[in-house]
C-alpha atoms as a PDB file:
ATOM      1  CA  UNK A   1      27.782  -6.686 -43.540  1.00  0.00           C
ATOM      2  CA  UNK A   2      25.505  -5.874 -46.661  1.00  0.00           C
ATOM      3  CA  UNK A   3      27.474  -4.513 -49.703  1.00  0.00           C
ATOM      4  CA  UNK A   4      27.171  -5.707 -53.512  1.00  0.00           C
ATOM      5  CA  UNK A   5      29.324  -9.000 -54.598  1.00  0.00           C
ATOM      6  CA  UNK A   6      33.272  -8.177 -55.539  1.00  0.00           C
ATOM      7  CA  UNK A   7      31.597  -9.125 -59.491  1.00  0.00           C
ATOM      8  CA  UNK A   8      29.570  -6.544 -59.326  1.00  0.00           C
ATOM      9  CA  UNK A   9      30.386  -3.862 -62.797  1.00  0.00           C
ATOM     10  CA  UNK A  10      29.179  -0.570 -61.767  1.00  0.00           C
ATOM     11  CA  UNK A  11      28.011   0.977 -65.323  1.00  0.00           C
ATOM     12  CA  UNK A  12      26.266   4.410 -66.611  1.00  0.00           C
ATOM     13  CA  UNK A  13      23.766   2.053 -68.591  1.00  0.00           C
ATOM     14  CA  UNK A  14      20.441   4.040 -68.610  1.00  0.00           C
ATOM     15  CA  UNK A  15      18.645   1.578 -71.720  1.00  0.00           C
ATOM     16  CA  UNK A  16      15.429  -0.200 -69.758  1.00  0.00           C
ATOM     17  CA  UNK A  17      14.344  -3.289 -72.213  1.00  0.00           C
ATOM     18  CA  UNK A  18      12.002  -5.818 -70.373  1.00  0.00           C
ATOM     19  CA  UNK A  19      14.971  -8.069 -69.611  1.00  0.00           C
ATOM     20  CA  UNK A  20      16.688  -5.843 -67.421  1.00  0.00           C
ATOM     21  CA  UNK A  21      16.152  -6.139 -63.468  1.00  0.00           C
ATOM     22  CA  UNK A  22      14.612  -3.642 -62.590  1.00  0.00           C
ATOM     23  CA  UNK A  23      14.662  -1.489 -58.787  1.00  0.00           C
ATOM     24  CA  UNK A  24      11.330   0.346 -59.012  1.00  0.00           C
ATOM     25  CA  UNK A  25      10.989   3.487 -56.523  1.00  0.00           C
ATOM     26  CA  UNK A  26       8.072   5.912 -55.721  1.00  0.00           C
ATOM     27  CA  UNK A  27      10.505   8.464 -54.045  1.00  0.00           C
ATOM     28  CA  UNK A  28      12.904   6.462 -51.963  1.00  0.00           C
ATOM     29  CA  UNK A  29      10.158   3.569 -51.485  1.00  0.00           C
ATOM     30  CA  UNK A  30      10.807   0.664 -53.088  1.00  0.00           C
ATOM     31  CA  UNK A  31       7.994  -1.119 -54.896  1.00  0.00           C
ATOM     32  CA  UNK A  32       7.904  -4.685 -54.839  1.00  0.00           C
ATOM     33  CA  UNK A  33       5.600  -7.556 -55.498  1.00  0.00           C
ATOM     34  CA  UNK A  34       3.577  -8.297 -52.045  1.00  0.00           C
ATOM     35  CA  UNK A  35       3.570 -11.947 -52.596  1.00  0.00           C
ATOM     36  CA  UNK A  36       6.904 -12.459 -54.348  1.00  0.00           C
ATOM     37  CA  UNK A  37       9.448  -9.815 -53.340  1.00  0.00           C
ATOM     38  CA  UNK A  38      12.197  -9.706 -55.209  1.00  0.00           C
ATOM     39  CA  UNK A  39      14.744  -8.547 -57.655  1.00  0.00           C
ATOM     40  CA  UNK A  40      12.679  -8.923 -60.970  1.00  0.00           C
ATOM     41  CA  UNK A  41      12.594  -7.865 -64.469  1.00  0.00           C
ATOM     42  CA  UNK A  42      11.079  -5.090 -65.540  1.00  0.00           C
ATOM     43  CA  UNK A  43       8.043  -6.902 -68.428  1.00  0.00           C
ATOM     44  CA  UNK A  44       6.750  -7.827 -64.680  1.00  0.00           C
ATOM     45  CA  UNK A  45       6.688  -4.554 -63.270  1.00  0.00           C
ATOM     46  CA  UNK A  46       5.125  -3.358 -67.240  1.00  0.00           C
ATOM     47  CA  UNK A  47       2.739  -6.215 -67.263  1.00  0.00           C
ATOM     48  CA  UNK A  48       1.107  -4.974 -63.986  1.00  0.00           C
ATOM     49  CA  UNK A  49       0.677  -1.095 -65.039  1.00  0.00           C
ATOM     50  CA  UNK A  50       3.962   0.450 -64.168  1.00  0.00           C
ATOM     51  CA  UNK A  51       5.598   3.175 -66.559  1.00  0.00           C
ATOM     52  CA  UNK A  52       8.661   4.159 -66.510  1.00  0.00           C
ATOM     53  CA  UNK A  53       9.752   7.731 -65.777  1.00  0.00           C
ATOM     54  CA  UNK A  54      13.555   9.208 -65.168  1.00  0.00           C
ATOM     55  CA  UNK A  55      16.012   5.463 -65.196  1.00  0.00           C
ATOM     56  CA  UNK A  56      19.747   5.569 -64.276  1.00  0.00           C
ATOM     57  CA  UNK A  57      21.791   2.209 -64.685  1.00  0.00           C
ATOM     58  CA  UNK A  58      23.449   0.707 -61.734  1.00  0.00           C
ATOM     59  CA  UNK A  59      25.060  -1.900 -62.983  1.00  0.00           C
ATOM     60  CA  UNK A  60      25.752  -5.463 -63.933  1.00  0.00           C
ATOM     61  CA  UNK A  61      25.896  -8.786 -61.983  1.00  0.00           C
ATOM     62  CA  UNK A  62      26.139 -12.293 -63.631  1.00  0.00           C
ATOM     63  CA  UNK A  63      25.713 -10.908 -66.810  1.00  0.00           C
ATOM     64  CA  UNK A  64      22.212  -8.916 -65.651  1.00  0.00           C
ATOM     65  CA  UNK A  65      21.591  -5.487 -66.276  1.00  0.00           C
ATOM     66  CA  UNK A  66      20.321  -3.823 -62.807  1.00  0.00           C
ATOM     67  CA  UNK A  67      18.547  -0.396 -63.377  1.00  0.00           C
ATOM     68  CA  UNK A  68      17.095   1.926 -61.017  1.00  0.00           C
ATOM     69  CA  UNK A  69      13.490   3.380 -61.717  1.00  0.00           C
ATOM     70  CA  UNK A  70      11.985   6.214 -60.493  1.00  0.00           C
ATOM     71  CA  UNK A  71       7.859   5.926 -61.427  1.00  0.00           C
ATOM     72  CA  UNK A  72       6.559   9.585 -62.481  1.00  0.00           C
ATOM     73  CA  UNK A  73       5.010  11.400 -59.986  1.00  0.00           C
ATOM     74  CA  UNK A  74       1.556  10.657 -60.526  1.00  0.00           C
ATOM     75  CA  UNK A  75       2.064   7.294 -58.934  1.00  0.00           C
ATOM     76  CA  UNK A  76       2.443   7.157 -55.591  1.00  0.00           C
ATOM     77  CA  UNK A  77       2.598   4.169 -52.587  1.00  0.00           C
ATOM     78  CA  UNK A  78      -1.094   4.359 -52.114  1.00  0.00           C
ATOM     79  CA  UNK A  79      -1.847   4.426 -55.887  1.00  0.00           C
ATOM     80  CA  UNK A  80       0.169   1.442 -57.370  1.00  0.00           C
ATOM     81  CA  UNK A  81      -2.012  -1.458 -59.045  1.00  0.00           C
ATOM     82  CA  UNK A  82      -3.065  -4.411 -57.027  1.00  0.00           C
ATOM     83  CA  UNK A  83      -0.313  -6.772 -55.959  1.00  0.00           C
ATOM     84  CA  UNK A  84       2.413  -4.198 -55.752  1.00  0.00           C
ATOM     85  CA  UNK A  85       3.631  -2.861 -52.473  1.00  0.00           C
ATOM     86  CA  UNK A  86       6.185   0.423 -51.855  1.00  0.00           C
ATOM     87  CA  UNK A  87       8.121   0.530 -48.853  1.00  0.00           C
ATOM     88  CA  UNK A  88      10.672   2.005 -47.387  1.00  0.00           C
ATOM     89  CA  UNK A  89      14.409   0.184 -47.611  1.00  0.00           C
ATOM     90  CA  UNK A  90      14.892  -0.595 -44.013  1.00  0.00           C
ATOM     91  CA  UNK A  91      11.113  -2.428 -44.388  1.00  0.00           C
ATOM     92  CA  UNK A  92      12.796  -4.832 -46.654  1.00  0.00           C
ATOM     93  CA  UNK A  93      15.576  -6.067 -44.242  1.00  0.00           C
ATOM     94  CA  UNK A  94      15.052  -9.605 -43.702  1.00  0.00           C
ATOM     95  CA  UNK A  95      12.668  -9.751 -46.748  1.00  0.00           C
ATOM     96  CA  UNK A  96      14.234  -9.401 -49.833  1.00  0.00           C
ATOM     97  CA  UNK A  97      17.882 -11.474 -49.760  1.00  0.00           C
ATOM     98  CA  UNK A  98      20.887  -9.512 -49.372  1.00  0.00           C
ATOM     99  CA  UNK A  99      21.760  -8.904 -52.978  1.00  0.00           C
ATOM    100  CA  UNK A 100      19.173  -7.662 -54.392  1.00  0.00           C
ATOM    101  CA  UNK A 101      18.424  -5.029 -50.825  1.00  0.00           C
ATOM    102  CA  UNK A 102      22.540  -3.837 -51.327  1.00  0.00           C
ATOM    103  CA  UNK A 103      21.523  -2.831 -55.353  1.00  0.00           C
ATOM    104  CA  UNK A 104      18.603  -1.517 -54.483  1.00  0.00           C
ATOM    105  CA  UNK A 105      20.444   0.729 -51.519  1.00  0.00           C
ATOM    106  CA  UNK A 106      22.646   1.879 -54.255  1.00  0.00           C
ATOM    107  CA  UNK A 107      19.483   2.786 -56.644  1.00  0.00           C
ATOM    108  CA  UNK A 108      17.764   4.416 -54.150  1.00  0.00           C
ATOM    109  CA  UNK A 109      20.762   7.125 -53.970  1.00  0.00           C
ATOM    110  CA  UNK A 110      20.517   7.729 -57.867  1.00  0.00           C
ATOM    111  CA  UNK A 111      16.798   8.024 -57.459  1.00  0.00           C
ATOM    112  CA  UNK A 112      16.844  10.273 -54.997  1.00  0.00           C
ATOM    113  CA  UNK A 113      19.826  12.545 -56.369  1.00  0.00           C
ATOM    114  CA  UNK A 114      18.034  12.837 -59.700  1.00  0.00           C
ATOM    115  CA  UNK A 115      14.697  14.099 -58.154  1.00  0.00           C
ATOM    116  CA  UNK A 116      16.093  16.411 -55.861  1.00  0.00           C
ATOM    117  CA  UNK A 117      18.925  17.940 -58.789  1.00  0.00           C
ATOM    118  CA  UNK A 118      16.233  18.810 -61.394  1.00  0.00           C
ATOM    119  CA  UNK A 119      16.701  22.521 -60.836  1.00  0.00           C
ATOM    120  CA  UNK A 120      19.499  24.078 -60.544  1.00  0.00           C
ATOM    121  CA  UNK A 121      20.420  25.424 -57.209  1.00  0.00           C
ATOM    122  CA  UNK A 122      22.301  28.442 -58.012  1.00  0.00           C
ATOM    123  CA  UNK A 123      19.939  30.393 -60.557  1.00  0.00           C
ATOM    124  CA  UNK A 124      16.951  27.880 -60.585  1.00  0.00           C
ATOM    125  CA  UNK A 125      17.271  26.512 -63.947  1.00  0.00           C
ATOM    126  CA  UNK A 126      15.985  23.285 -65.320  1.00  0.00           C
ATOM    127  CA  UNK A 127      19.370  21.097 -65.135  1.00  0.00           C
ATOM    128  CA  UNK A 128      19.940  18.356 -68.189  1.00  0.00           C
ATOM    129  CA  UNK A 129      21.827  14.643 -67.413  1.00  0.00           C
ATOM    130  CA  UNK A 130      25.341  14.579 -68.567  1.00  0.00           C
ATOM    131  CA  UNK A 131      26.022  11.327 -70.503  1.00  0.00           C
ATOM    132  CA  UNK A 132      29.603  10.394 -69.771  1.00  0.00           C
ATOM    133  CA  UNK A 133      29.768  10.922 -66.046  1.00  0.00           C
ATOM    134  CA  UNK A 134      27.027  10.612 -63.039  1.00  0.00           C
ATOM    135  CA  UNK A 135      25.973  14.397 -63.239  1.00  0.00           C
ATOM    136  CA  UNK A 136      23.456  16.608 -64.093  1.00  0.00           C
ATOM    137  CA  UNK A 137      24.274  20.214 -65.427  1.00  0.00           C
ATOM    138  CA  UNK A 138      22.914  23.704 -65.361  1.00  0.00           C
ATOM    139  CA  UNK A 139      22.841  24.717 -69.298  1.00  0.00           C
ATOM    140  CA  UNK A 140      22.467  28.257 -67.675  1.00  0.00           C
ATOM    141  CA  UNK A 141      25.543  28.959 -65.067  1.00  0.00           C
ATOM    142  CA  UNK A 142      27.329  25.564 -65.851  1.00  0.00           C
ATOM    143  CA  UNK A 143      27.282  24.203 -62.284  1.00  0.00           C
ATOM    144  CA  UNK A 144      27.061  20.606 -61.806  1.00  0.00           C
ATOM    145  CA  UNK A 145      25.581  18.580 -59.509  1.00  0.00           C
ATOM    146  CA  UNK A 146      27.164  15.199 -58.466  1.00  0.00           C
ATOM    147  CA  UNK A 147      24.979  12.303 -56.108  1.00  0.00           C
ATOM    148  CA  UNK A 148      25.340  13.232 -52.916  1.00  0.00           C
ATOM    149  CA  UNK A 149      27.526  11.158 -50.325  1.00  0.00           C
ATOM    150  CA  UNK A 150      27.902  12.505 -46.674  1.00  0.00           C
ATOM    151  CA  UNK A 151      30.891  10.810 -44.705  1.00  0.00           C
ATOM    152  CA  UNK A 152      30.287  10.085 -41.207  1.00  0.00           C
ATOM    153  CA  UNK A 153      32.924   8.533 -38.985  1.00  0.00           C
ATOM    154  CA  UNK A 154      32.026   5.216 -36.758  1.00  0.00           C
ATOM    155  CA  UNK A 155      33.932   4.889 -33.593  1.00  0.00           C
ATOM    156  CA  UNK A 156      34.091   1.414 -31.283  1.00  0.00           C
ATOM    157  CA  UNK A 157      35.879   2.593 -28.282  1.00  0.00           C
ATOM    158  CA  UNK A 158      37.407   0.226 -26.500  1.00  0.00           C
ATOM    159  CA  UNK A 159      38.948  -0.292 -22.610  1.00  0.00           C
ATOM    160  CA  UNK A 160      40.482  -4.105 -21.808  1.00  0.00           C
ATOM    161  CA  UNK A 161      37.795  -5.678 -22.718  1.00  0.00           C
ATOM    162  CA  UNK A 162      34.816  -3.297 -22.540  1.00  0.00           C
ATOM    163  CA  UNK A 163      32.805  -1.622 -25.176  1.00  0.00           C
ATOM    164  CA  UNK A 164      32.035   1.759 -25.177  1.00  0.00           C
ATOM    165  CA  UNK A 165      28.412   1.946 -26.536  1.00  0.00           C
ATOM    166  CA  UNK A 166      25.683   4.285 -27.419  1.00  0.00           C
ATOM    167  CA  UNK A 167      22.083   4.233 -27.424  1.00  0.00           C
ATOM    168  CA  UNK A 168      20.527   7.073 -30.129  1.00  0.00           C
ATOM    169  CA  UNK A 169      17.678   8.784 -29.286  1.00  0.00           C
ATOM    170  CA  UNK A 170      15.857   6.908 -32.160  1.00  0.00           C
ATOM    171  CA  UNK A 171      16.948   3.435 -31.777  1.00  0.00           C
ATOM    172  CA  UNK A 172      14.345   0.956 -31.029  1.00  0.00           C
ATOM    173  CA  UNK A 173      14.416   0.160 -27.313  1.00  0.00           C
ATOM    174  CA  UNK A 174      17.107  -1.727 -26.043  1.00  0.00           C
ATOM    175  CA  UNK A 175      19.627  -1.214 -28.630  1.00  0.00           C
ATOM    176  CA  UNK A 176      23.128  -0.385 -28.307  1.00  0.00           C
ATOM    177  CA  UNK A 177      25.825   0.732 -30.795  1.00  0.00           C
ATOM    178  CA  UNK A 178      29.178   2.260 -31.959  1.00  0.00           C
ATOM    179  CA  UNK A 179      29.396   5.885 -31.334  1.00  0.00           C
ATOM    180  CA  UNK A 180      28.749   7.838 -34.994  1.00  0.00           C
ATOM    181  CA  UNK A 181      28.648  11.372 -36.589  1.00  0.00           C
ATOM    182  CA  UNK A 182      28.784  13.278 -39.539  1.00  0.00           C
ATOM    183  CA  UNK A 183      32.684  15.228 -40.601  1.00  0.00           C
ATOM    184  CA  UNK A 184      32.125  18.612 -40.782  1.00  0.00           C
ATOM    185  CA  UNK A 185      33.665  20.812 -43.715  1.00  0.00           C
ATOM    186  CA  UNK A 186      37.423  20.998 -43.402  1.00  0.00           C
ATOM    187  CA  UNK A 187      37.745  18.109 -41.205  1.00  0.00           C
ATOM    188  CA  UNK A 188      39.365  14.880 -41.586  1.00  0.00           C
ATOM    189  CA  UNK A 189      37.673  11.356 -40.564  1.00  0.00           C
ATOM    190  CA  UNK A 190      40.151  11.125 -37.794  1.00  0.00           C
ATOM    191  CA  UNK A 191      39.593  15.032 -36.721  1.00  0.00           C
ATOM    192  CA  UNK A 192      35.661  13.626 -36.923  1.00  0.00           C
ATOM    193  CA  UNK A 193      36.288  10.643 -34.800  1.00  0.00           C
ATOM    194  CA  UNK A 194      38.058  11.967 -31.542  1.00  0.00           C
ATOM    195  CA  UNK A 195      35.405  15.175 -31.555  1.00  0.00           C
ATOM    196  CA  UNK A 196      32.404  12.986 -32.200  1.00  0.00           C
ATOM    197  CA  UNK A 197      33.665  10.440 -29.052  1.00  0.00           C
ATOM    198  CA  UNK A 198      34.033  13.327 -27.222  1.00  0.00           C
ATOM    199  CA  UNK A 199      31.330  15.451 -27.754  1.00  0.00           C
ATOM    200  CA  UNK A 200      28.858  11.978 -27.752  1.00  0.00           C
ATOM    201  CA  UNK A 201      30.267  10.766 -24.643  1.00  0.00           C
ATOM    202  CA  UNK A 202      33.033  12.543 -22.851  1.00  0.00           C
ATOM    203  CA  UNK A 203      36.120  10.578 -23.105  1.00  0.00           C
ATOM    204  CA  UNK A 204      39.436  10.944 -24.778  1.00  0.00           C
ATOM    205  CA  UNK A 205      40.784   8.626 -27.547  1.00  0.00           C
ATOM    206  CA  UNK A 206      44.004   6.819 -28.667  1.00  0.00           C
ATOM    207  CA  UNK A 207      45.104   4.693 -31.318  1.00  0.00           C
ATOM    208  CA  UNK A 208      42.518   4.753 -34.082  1.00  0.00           C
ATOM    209  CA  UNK A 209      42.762   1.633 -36.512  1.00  0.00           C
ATOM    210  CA  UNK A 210      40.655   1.613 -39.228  1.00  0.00           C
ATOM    211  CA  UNK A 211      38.424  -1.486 -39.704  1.00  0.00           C
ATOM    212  CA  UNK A 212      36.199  -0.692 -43.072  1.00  0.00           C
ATOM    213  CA  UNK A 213      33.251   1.179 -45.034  1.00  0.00           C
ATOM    214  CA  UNK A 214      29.798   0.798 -45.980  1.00  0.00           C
ATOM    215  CA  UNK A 215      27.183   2.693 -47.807  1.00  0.00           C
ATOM    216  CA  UNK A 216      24.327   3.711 -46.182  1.00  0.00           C
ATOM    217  CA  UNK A 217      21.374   5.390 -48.418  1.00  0.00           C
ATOM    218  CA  UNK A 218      19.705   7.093 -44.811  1.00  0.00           C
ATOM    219  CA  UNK A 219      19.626   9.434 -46.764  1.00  0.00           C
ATOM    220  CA  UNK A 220      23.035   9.351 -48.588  1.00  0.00           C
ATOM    221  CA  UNK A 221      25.760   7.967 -45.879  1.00  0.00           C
ATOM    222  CA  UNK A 222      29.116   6.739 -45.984  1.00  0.00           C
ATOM    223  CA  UNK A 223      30.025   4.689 -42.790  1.00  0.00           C
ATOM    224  CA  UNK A 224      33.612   4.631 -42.210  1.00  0.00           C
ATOM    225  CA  UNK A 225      34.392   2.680 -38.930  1.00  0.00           C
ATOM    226  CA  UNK A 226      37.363   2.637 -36.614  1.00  0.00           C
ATOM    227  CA  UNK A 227      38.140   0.904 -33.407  1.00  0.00           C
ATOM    228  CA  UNK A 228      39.682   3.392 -30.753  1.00  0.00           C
ATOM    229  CA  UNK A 229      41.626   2.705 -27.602  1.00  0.00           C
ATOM    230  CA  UNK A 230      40.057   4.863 -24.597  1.00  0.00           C
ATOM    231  CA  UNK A 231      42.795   7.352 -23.365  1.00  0.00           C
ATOM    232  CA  UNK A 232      40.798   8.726 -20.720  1.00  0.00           C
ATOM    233  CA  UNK A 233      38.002  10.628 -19.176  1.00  0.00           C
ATOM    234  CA  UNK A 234      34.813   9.440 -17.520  1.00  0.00           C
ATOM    235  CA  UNK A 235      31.441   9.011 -19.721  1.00  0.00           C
ATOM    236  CA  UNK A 236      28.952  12.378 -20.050  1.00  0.00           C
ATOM    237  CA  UNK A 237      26.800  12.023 -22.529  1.00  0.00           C
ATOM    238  CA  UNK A 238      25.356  14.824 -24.555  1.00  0.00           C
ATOM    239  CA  UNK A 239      21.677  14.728 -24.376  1.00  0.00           C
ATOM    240  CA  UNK A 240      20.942  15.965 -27.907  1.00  0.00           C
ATOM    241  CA  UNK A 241      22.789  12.575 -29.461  1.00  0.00           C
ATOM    242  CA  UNK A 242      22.272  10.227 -26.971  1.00  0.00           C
ATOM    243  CA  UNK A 243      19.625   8.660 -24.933  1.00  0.00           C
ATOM    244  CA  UNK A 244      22.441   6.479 -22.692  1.00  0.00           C
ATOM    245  CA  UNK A 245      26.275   5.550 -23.361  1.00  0.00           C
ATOM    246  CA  UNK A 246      27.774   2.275 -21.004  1.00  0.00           C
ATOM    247  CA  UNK A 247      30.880   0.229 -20.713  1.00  0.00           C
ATOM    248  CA  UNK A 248      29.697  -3.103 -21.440  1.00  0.00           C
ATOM    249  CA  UNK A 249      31.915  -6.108 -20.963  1.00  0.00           C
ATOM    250  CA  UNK A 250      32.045  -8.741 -24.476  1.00  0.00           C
ATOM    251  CA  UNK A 251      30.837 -11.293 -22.547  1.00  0.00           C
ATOM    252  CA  UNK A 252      27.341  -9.208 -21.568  1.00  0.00           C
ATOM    253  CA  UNK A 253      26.408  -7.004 -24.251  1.00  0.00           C
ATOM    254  CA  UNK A 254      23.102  -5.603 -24.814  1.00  0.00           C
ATOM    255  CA  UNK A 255      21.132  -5.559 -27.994  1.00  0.00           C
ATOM    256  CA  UNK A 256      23.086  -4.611 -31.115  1.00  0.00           C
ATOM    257  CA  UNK A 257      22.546  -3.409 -34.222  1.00  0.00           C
ATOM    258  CA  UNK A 258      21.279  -6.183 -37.427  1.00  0.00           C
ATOM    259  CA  UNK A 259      23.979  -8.341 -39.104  1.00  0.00           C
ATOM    260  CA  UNK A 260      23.423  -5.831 -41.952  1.00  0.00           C
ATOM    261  CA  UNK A 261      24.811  -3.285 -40.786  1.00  0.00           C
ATOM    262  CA  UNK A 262      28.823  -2.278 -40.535  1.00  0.00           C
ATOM    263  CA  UNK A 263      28.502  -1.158 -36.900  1.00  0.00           C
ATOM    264  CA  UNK A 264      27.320  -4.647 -36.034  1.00  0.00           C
ATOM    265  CA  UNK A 265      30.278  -5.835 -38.275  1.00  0.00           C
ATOM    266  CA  UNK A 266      32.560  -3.731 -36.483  1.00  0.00           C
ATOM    267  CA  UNK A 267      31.427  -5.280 -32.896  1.00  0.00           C
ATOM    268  CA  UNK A 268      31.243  -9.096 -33.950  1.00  0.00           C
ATOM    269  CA  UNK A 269      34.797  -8.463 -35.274  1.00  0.00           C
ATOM    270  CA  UNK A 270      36.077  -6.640 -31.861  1.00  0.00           C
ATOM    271  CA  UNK A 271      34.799  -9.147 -29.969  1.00  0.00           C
ATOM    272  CA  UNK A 272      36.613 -11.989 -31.797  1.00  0.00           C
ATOM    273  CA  UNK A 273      39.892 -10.121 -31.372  1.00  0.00           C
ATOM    274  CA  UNK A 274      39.327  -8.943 -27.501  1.00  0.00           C
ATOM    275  CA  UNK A 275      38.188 -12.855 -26.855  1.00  0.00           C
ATOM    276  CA  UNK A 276      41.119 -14.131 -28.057  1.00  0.00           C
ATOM    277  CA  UNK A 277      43.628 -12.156 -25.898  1.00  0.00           C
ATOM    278  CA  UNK A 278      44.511 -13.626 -22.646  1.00  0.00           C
END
């Protein structure tokens, strides 16, 4: 499952020097070097044309300053100087190692939050950064805007030794995975979970055990995964969320999401336990 190392220092740094590494972004693309992807710092990105336009700190790693950088606008993915390439994050999986893509997911939320805050969204004022927290501020009505995060519940349903599964409408054909949905306001992840499994697919849950979370900048996810025991009912799927939903025994599953990814996480995990019970 992708997420930063446990040394990781998250840190409000926003000072770009040429020695920091630097996570370059047109919007949420993120521009790398075509021949040499990779986490680099930022006299490369300088050296080949690139300016600098709004910069938030991320944070430091074996003693390395990582910074997110948003290029201004007049750049743009089909404009950047020879060599460099912007793409979006998921393009990168498998390309760039697993380090450098997890920083980078976490810079692309900063990015992203800082273009889309720049006015306020109560009176329409200009907003200003606030230096001692992640926020920007109306100087107008006062209201602050924080980066976004939008929890969504994960749910791998279980029966013996069956796994419930989904196939979204978008998923590349073939693939298979954990039920998911967003919470809606007022509701708890648990609340989220059984009405998500039920609404998705049409069966009843029991005993939810919480397995772990990821962030996931699609735009500006949290992923908090469960397993569930089924409880009942027989599988309808709702044809607005889902293009199919199966039992599938451990032994035959179908194709699952990348080794990236929580929900695939979640299922290699499952599958241990269920495979060791008699």
């Amino acid at each position: 499952m992708l997420k930063v190392p446990d040394t990781f220092e998250y840190a409000l740094d926003f000072e770009l020097d040429d020695d920091a590494i630097a996570h370059v972004f047109v919007r949420d693309a993120l521009v790398q070097f075509g021949d040499t992807p990779g986490a680099l710092p930022w006299r490369f990105y300088r050296q080949a044309g690139l300016v600098a336009g709004r910069v938030h700190g991320i944070g430091q790693l074996d003693g390395r300053r990582h910074l997110a950088v948003a290029l201004p606008d007049e750049f743009g993915a089909e404009t950047l100087p020879e060599g460099l390439r912007a793409a979006g994050l998921r393009s990168w999986f498998g390309v760039l190692d697993d380090v450098s893509l997890a920083i980078a997911m976490r810079g692309v939320q900063l990015v992203e939050w800082d273009r889309t805050h720049r006015f306020c969204g109560a009176c329409g004022t200009p907003t200003e950064r606030v230096g001692h927290e992640r926020a920007r501020r109306c100087p107008s009505c006062g209201l602050s805007a924080y980066p976004r995060i939008s929890p969504a519940m994960m749910a791998l349903v279980t029966r013996g030794k069956e796994l419930l599964l989904g196939r979204g409408l978008n998923f590349p054909p073939g693939r298979y995975s954990a039920l998911a949905g967003f919470l809606e306001a007022g509701e708890s992840v648990e609340e989220a979970l059984v009405r998500e499994v039920r609404e998705e697919a049409g069966v009843e849950v029991k005993n939810l055990r919480y397995f772990a979370s990821q962030s996931w900048p699609f735009p500006n996810s949290l992923m908090i995964a469960f397993t569930a025991e089924w409880a009942g009912g027989d599988i309808r799927i709702d044809a607005n969320e889902l293009a199919d939903a199966q039992w599938f025994p451990i032994d035959a599953l179908p194709q699952l999401p990348p080794r990236l990814s929580i929900a695939r996480a979640l299922i290699d995990a499952t599958v241990a336990e269920l495979s060791a019970r008699p």
